[in-house]
Protein backbone atom coordinates (compact mmCIF):
# COMPACT_ATOMS: atom_id res chain seq x y z
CA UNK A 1 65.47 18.60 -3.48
CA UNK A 2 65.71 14.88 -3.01
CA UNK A 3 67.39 15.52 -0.07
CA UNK A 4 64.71 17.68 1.77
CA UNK A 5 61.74 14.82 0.56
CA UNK A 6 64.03 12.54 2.53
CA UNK A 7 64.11 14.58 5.77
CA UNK A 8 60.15 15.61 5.79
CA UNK A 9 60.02 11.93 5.57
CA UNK A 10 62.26 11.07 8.22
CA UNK A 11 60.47 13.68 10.02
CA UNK A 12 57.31 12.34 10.29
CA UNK A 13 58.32 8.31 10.84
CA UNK A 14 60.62 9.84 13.65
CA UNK A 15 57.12 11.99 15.41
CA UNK A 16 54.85 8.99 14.69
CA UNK A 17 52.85 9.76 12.17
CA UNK A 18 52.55 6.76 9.44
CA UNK A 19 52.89 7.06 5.11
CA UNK A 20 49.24 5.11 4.81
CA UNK A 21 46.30 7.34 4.03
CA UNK A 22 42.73 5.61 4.88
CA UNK A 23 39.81 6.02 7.54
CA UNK A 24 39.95 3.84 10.79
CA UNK A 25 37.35 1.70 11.87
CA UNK A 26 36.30 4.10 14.36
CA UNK A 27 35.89 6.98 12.29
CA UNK A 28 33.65 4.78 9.96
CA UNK A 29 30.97 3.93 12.96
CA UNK A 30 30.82 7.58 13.82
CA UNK A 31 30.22 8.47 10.80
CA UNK A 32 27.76 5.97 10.49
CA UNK A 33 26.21 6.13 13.74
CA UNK A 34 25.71 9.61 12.39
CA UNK A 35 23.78 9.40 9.32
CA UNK A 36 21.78 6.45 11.68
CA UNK A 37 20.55 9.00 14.31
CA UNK A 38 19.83 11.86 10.82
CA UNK A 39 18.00 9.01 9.09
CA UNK A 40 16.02 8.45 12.34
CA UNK A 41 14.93 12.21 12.72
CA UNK A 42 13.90 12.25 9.64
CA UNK A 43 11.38 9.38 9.49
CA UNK A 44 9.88 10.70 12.36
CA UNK A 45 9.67 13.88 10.77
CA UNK A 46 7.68 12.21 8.55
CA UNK A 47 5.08 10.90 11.16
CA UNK A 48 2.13 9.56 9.70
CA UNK A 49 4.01 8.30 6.79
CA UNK A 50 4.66 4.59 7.43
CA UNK A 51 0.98 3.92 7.99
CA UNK A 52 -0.42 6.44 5.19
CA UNK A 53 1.89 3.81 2.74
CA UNK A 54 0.47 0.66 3.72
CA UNK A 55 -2.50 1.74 3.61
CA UNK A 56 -1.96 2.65 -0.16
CA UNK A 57 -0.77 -0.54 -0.49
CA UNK A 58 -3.51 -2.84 0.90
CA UNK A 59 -5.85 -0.47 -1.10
CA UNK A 60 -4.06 -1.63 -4.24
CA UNK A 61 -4.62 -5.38 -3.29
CA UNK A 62 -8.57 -4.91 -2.53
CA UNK A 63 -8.40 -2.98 -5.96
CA UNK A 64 -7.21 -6.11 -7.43
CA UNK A 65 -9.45 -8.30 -5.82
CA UNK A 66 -12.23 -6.25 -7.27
CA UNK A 67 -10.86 -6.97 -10.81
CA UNK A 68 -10.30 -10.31 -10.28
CA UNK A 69 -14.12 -10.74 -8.95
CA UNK A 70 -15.20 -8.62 -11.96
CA UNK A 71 -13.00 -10.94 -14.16
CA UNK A 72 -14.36 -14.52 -12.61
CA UNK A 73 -17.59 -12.94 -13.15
CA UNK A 74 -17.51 -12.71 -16.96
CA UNK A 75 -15.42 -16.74 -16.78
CA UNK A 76 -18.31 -17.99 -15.24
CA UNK A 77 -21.14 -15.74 -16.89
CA UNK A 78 -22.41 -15.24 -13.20
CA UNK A 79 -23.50 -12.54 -11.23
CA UNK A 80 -21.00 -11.36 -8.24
CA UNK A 81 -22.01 -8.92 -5.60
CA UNK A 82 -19.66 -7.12 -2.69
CA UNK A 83 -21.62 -6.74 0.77
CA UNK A 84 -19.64 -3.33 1.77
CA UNK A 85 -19.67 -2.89 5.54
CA UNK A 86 -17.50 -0.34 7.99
CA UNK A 87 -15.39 -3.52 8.55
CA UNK A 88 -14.86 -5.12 5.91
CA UNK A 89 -16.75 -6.41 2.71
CA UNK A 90 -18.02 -9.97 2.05
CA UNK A 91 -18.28 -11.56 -1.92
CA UNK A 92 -21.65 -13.26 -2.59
CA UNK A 93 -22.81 -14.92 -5.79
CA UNK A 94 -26.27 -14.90 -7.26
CA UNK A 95 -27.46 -18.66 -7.35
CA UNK A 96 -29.97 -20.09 -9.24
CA UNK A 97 -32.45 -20.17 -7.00
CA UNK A 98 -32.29 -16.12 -6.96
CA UNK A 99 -30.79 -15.98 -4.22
CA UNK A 100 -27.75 -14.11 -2.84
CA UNK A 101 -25.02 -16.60 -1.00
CA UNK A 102 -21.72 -16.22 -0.08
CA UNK A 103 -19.60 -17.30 -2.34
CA UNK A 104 -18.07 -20.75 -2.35
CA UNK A 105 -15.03 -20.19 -4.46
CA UNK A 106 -12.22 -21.40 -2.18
CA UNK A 107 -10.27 -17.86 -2.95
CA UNK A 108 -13.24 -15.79 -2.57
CA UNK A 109 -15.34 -17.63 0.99
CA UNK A 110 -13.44 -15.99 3.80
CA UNK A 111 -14.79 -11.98 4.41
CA UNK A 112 -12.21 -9.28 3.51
CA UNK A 113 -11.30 -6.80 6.46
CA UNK A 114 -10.56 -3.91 5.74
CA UNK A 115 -6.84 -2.19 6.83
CA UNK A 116 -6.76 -1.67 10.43
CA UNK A 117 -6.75 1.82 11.45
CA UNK A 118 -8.35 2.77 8.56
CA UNK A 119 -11.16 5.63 7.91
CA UNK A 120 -13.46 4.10 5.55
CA UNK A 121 -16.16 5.84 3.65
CA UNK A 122 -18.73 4.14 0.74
CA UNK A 123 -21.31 5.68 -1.68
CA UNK A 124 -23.51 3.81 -3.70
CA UNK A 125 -26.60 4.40 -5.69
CA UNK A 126 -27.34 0.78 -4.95
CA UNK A 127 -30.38 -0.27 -2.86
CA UNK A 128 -29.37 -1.52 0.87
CA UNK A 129 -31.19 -4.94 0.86
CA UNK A 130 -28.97 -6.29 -2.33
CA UNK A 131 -25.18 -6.63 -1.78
CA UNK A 132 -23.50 -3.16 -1.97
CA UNK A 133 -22.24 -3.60 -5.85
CA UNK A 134 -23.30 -5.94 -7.95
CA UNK A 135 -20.99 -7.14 -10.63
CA UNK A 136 -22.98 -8.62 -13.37
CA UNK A 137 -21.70 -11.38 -16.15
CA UNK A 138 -20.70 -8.86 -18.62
CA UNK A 139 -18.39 -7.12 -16.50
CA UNK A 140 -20.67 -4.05 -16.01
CA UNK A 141 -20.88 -3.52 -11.91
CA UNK A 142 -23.20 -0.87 -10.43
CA UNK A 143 -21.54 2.77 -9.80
CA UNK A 144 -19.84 2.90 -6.34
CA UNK A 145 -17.01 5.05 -4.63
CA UNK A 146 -14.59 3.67 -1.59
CA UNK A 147 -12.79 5.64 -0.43
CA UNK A 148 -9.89 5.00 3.03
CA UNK A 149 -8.17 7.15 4.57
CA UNK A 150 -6.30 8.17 8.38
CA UNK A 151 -7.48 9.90 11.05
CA UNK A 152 -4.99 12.90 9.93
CA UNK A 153 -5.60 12.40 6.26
CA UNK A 154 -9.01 11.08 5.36
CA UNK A 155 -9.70 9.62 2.23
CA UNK A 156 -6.82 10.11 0.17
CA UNK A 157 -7.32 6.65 -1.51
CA UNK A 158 -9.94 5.95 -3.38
CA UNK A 159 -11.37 3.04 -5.59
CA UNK A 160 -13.97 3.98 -7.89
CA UNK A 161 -16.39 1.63 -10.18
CA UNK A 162 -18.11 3.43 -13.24
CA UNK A 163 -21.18 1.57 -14.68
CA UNK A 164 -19.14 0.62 -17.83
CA UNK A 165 -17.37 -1.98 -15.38
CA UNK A 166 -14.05 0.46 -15.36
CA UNK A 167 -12.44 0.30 -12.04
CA UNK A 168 -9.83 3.13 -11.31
CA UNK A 169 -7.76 3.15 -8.15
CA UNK A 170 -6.89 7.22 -7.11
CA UNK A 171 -4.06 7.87 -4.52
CA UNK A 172 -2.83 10.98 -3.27
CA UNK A 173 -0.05 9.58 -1.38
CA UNK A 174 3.21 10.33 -4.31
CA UNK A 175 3.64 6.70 -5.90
């Protein structure tokens, strides 16, 4: 038996073929060159799907911009409002003087745009010549909805204010 191990061995050293077992370097780029080109098909399978995701995520950072104007609201025991536009949306501050300024926190002076490409829609029960929502001292902040969207899929983000101060971000986009 030993002897016929010894000539399959001498067998295959005398055709060419070598003992070691393992992948060369060329089968390794095909194979990843591959899964590259799959990988690529797929994402653009996926179309929309890159933009629809940062979307969400700028969404979640004017949600928590909202909070944190809600919660430097009730620090201060001042009165914030958001001026809501199709652009963008400004922060003013009730002053003494009753009147409605732009605020001069250093975090809060520049205006917000909103995400480019974005479909933006906002509803209010709020009257047009005060700022869009008003965030008062106690952290109670008049009713609105704002909602973004694409042009394929509108408004399947949403940020909603209840008149208890409770701000609840809603995404349709799987987490």
């Amino acid at each position: 038996m030993a002897n016929l191990a010894a000539a399959v061995s001498m067998q295959k050293l005398e055709i060419g073929m070598q003992g070691k077992k393992g992948f060369t370097l060329i089968e390794v780029l095909v194979v990843l060159v591959i899964i590259g080109i799959t990988l690529g098909f797929a994402m653009l399978s996926f179309g929309d799907f890159g933009r629809a995701r940062r979307l969400v995520t700028q969404s979640e950072s004017i949600f928590a911009e909202f909070k944190s104007i809600q919660q430097q609201a009730m620090l201060e025991s001042a009165t914030y409002g958001l001026q809501i536009t199709p652009q963008g949306y400004q922060i003013m501050r009730f002053d003494s003087l009753k009147n409605w300024q732009p605020a001069t926190s250093v975090f809060l002076i520049k205006p917000h745009p909103f995400p480019k490409g974005a479909t933006v829609q906002f509803e209010s029960s709020q009257n047009k010549k005060k700022p869009s929502v008003i965030i008062y001292s106690t952290g109670e902040l008049t009713p609105f909805r704002l909602s973004f969207g694409t042009s394929k899929n509108l408004y399947f983000v949403q940020i909603i204010g209840e008149e208890s101060g409770r701000l609840t971000f809603k995404s349709e986009l799987a987490q």
